[in-house]
C-alpha atoms as a PDB file:
ATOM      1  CA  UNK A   1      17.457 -31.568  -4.415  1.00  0.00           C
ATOM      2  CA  UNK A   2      15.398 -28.353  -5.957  1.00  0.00           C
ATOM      3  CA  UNK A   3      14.608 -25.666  -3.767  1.00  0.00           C
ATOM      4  CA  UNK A   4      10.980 -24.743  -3.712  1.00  0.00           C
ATOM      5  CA  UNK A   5      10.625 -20.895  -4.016  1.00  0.00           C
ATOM      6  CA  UNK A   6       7.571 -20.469  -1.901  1.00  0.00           C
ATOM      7  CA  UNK A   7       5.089 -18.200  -4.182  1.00  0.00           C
ATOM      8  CA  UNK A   8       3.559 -14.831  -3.038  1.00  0.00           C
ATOM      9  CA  UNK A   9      -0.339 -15.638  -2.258  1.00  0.00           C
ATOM     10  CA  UNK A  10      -2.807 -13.022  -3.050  1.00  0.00           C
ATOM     11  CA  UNK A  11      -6.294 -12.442  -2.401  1.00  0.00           C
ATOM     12  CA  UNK A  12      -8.969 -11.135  -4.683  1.00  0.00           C
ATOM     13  CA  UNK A  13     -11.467  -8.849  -3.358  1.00  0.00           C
ATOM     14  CA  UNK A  14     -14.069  -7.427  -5.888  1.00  0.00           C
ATOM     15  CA  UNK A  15     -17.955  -7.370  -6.087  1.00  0.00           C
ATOM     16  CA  UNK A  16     -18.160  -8.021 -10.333  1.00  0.00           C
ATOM     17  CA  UNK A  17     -17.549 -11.660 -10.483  1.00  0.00           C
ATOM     18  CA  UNK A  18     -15.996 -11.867 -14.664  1.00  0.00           C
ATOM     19  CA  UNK A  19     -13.408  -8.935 -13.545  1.00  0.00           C
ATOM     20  CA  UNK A  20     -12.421 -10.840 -10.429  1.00  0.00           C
ATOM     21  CA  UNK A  21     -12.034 -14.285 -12.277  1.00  0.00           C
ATOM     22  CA  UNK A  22     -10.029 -12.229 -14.885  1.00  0.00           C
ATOM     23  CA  UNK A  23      -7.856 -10.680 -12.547  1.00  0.00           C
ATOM     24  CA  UNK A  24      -6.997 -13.923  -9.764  1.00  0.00           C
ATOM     25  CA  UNK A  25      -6.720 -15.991 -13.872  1.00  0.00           C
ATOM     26  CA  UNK A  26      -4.177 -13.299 -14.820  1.00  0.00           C
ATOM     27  CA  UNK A  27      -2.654 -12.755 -11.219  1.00  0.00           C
ATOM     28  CA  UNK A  28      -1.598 -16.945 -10.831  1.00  0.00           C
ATOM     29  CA  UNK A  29      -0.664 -16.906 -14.421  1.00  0.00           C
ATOM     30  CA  UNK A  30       2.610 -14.323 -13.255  1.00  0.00           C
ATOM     31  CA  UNK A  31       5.951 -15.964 -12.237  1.00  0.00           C
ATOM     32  CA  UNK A  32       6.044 -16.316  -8.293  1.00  0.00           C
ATOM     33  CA  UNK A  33       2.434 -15.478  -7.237  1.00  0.00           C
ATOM     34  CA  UNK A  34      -0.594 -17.664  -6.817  1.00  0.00           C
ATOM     35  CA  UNK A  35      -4.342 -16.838  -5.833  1.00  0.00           C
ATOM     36  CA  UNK A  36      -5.325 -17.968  -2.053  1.00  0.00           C
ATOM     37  CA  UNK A  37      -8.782 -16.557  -2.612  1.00  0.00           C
ATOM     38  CA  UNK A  38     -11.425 -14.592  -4.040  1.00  0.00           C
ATOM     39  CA  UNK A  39     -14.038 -12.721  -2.119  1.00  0.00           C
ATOM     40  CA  UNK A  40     -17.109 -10.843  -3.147  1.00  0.00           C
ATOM     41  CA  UNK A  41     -16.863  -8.278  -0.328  1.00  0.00           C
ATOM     42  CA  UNK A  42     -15.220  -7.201   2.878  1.00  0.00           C
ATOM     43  CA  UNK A  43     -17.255  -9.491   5.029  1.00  0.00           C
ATOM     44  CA  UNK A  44     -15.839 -12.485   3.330  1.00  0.00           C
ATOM     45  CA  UNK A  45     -12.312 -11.338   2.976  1.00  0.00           C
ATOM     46  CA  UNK A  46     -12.663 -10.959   7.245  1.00  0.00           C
ATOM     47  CA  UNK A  47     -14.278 -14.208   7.291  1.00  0.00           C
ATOM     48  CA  UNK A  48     -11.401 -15.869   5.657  1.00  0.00           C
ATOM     49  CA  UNK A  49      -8.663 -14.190   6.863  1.00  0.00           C
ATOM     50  CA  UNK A  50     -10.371 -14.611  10.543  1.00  0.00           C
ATOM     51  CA  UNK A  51      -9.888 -18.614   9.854  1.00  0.00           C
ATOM     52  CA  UNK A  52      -6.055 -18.212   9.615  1.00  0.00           C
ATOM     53  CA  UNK A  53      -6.758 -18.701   5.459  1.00  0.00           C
ATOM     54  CA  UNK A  54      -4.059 -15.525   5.389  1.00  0.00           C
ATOM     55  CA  UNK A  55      -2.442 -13.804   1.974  1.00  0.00           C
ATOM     56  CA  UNK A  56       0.337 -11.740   1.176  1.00  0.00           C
ATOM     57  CA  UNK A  57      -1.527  -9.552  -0.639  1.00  0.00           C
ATOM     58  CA  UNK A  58      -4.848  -8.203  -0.331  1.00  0.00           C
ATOM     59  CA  UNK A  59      -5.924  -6.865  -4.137  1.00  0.00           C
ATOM     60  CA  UNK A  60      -8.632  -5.046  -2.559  1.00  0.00           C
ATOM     61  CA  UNK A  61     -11.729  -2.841  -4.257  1.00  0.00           C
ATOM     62  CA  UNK A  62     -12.785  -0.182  -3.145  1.00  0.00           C
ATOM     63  CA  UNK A  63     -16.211   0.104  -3.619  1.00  0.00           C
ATOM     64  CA  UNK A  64     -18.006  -3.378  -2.621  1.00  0.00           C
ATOM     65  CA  UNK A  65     -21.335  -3.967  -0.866  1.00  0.00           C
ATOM     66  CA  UNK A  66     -21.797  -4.974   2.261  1.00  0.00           C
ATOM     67  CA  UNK A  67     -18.126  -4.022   3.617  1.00  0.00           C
ATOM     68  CA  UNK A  68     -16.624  -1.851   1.500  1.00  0.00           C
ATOM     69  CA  UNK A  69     -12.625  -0.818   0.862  1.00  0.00           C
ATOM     70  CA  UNK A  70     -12.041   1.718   3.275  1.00  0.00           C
ATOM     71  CA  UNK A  71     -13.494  -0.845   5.689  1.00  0.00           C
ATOM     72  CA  UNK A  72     -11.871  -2.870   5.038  1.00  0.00           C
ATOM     73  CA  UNK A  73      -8.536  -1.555   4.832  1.00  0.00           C
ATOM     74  CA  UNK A  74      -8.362  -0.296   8.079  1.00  0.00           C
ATOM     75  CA  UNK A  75      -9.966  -3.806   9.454  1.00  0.00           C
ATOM     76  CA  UNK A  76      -6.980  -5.777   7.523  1.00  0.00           C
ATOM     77  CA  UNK A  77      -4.340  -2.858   8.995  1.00  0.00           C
ATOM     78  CA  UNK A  78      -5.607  -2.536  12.482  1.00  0.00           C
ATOM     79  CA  UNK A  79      -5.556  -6.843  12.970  1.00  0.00           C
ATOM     80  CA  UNK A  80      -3.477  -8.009  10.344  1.00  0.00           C
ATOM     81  CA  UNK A  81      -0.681  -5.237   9.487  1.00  0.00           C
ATOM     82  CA  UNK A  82       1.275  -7.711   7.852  1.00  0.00           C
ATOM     83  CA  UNK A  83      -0.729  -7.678   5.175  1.00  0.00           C
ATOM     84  CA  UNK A  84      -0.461  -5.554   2.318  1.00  0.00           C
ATOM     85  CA  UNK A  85      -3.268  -4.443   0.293  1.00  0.00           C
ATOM     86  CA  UNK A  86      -3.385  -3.023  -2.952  1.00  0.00           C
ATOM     87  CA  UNK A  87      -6.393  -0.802  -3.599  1.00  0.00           C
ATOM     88  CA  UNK A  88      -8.852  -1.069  -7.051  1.00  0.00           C
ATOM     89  CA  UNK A  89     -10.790   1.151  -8.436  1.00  0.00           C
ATOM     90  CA  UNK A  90     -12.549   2.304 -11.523  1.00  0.00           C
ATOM     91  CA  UNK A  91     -12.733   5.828 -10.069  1.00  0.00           C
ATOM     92  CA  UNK A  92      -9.241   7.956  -9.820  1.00  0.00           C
ATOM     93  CA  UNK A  93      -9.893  10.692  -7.562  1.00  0.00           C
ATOM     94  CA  UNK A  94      -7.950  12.063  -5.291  1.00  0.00           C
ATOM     95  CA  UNK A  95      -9.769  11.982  -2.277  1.00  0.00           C
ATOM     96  CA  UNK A  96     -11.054   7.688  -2.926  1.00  0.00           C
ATOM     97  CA  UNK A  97      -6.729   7.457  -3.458  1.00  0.00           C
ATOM     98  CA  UNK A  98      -5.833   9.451  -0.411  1.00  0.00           C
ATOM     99  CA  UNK A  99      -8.434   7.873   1.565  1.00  0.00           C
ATOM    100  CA  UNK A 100      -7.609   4.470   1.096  1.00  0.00           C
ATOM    101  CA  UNK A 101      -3.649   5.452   1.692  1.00  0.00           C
ATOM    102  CA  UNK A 102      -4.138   6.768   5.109  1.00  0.00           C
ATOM    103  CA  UNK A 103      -6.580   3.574   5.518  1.00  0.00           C
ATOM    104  CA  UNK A 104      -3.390   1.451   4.973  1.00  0.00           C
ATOM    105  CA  UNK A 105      -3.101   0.879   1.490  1.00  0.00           C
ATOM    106  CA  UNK A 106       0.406  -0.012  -0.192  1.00  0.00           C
ATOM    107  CA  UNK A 107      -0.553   1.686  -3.502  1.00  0.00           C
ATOM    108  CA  UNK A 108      -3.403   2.281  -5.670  1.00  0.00           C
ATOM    109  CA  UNK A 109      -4.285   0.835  -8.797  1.00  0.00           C
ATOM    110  CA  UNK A 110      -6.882   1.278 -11.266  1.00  0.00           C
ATOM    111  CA  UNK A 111      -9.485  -1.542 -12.965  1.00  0.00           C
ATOM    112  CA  UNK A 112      -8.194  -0.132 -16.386  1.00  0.00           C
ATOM    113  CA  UNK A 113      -4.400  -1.402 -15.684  1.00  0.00           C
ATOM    114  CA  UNK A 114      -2.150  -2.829 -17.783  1.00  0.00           C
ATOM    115  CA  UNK A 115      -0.869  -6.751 -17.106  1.00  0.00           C
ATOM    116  CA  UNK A 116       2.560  -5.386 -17.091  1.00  0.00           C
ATOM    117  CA  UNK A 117       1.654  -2.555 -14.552  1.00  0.00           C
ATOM    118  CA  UNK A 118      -0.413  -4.932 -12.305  1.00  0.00           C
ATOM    119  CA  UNK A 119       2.689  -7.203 -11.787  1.00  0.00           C
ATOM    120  CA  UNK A 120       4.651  -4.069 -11.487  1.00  0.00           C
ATOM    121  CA  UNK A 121       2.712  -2.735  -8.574  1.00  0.00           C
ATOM    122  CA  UNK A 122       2.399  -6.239  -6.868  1.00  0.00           C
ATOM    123  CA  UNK A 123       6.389  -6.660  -7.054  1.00  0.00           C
ATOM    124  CA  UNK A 124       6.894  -3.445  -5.562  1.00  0.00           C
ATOM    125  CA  UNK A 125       4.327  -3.711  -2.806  1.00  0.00           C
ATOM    126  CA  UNK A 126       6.640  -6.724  -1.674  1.00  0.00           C
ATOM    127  CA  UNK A 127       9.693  -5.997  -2.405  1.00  0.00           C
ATOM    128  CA  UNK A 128       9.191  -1.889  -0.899  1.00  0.00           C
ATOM    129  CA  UNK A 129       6.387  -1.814   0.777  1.00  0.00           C
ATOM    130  CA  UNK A 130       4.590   0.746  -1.223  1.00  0.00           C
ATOM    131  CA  UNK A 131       3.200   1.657  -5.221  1.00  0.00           C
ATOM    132  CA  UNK A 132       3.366   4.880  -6.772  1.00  0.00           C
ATOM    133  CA  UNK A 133       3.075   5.638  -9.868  1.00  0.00           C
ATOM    134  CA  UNK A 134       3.622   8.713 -12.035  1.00  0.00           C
ATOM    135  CA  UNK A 135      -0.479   9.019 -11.921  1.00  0.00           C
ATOM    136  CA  UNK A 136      -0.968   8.589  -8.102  1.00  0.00           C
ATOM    137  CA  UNK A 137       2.010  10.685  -7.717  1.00  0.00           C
ATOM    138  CA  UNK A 138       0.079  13.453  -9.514  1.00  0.00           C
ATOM    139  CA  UNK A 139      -3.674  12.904  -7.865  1.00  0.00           C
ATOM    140  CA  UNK A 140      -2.092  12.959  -4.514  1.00  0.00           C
ATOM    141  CA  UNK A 141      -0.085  16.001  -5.018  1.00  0.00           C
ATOM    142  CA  UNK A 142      -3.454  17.424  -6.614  1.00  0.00           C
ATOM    143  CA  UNK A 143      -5.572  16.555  -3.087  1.00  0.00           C
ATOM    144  CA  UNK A 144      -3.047  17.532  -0.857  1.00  0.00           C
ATOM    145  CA  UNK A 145      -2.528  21.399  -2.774  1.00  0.00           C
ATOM    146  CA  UNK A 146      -6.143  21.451  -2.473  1.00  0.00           C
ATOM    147  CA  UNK A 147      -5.697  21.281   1.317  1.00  0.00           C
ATOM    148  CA  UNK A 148      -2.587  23.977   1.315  1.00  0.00           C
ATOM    149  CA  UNK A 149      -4.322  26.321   3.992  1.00  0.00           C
ATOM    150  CA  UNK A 150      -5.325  23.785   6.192  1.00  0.00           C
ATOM    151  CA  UNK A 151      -3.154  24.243   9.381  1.00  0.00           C
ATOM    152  CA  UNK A 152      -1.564  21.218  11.025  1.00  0.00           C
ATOM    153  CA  UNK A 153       0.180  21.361  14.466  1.00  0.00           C
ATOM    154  CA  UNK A 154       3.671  21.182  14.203  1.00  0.00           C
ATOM    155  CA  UNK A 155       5.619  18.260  14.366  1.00  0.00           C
ATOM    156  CA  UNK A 156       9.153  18.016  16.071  1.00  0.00           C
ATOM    157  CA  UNK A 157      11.753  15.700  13.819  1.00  0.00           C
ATOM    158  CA  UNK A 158      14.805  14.694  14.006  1.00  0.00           C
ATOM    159  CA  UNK A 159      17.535  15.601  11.541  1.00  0.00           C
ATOM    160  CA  UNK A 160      17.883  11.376  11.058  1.00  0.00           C
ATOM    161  CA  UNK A 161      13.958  11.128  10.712  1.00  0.00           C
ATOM    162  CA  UNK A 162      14.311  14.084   8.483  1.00  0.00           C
ATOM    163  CA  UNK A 163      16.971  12.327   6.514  1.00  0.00           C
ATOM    164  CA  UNK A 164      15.197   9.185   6.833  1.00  0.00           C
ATOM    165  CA  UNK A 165      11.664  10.339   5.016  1.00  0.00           C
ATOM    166  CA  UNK A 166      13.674  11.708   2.091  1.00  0.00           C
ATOM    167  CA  UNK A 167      15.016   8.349   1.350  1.00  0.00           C
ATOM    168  CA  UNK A 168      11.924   6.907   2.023  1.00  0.00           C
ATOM    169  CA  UNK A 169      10.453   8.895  -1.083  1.00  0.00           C
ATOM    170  CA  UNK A 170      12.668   7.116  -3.372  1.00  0.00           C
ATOM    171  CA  UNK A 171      12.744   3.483  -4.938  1.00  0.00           C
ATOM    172  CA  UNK A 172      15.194   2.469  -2.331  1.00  0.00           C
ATOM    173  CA  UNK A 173      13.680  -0.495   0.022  1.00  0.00           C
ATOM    174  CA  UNK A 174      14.273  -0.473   3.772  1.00  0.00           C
ATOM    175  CA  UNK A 175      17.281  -2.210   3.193  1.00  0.00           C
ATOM    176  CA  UNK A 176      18.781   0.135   1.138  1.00  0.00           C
ATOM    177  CA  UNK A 177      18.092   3.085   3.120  1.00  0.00           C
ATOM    178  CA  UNK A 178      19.747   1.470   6.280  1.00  0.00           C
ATOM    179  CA  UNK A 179      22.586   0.781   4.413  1.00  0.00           C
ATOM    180  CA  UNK A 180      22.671   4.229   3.082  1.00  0.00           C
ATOM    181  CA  UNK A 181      22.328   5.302   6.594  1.00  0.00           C
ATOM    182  CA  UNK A 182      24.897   3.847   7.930  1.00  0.00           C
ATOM    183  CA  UNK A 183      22.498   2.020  10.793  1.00  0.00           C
ATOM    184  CA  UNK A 184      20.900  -1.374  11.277  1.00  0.00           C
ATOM    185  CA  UNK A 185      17.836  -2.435   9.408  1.00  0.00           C
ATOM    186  CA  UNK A 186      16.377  -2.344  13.214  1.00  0.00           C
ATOM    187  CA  UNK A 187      17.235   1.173  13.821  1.00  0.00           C
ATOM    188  CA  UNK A 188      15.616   1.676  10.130  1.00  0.00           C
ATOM    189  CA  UNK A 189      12.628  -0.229  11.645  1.00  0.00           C
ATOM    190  CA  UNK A 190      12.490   2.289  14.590  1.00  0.00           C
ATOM    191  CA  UNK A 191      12.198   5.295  12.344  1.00  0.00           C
ATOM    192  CA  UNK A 192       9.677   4.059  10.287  1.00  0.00           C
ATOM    193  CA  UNK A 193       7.503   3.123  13.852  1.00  0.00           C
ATOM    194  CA  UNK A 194       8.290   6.518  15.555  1.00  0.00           C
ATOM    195  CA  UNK A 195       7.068   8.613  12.076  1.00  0.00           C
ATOM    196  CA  UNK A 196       4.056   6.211  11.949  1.00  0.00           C
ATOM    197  CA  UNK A 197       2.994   7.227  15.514  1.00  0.00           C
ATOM    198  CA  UNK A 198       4.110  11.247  15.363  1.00  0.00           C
ATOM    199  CA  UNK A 199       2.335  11.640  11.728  1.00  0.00           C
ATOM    200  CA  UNK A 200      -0.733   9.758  12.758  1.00  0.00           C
ATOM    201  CA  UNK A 201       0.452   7.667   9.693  1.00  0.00           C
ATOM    202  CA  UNK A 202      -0.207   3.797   8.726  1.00  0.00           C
ATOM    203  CA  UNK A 203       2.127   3.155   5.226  1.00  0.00           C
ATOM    204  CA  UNK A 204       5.360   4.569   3.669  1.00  0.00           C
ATOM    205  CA  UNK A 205       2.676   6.286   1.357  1.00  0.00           C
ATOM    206  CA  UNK A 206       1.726   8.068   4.540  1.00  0.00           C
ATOM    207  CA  UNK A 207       4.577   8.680   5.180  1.00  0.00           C
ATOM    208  CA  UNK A 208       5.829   9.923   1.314  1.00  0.00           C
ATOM    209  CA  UNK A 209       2.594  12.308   1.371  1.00  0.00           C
ATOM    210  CA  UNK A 210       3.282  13.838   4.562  1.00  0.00           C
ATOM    211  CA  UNK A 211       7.446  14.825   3.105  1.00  0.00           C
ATOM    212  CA  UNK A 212       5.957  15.904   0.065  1.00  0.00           C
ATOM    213  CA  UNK A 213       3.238  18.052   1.755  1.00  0.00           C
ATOM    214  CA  UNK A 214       6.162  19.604   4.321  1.00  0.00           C
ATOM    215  CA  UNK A 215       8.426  20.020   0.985  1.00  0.00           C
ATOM    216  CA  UNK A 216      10.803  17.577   2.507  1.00  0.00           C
ATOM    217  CA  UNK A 217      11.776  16.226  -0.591  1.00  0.00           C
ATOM    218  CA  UNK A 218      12.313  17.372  -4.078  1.00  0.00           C
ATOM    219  CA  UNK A 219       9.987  16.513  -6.833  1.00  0.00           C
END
């Protein structure tokens, strides 16, 4: 008998009805994925998601009526943190990038994106938890030099939570990086919960901006 490879569902949350039919059309139409929903707003994606109607994936937008991204995002995160969400936009700065990262955001992705990119950043939201590209990687960097004299208070880390966020900058997935660690994916599991709480952090993008801002890792 076949086994039935159970396909990644994703919801569709934008405001401009063609682009959102294009996108959930060109989303089901990649190997593995299918579209659960579409929603004009934030209200509706809480509406849905409320009635158990849950996706993997939340392609979210940042700027909507009613309930915007950033409302979103941290509604989704703070009830739901098992869902990922993928922030839109047709604006790239850094702070709309930055803001939606903290928010809870797995990555950031422009309107203007590739077919090959979009399915790039959806694999690696699932498979590592996080999307960033070379131009994210540059707009964050940008925002947080911008911010160089801000003082932060100091925060006390371990040399394995030191080693930890290093690896956690790279393409490895949590799997990898216990393995590389010597430790179970559990223990992996800890680290990642202890940074989120001492960093004041919600995503492994959190966490990648805070080692880059601390010069924790090499870029």
């Amino acid at each position: 008998m076949a086994v039935t490879t159970k396909k990644i569902q994703v919801a569709v949350a934008d405001d401009h009805v063609l682009l959102r039919r294009a996108l959930a059309k060109l989303i089901a139409s990649f190997d593995g994925y299918s579209v659960l929903f579409e929603a004009d707003n934030g209200k509706e994606v809480k509406a849905k998601i409320s009635q158990h109607i849950i996706p993997d994936i939340v392609l979210l937008d940042v700027n909507m009526p009613d309930m915007d991204g950033f409302e979103t995002a941290r509604w989704i995160y703070t009830t739901h943190p098992q869902v990922k969400i993928l922030a839109l936009s047709m604006f790239s700065d850094e702070n709309t990038i930055i803001k939606m990262l903290r928010f809870g955001a797995k990555g950031f992705v422009l309107k203007s994106v590739d077919p090959e990119k979009l399915k790039e950043a959806l694999d690696s939201v699932m498979e590592k938890d996080f999307y960033l590209s070379d131009f994210i990687s540059e707009k964050i960097l940008s925002g947080l030099h911008k911010n160089v004299d801000i003082q932060e208070e100091a925060v006390s880390l371990t040399a394995k939570e030191k080693e930890f966020l290093k690896l956690v900058c790279s393409e490895m997935t949590y799997k990898d990086i216990a393995e590389k660690m010597f430790v179970s994916h559990r223990t992996v599991d800890d680290y990642r919960n202890s940074l989120f709480e001492k960093l004041k952090v919600r995503s492994r993008v959190g966490l990648v901006m805070y080692a880059i801002k601390h010069h924790l890792v090499e870029l």
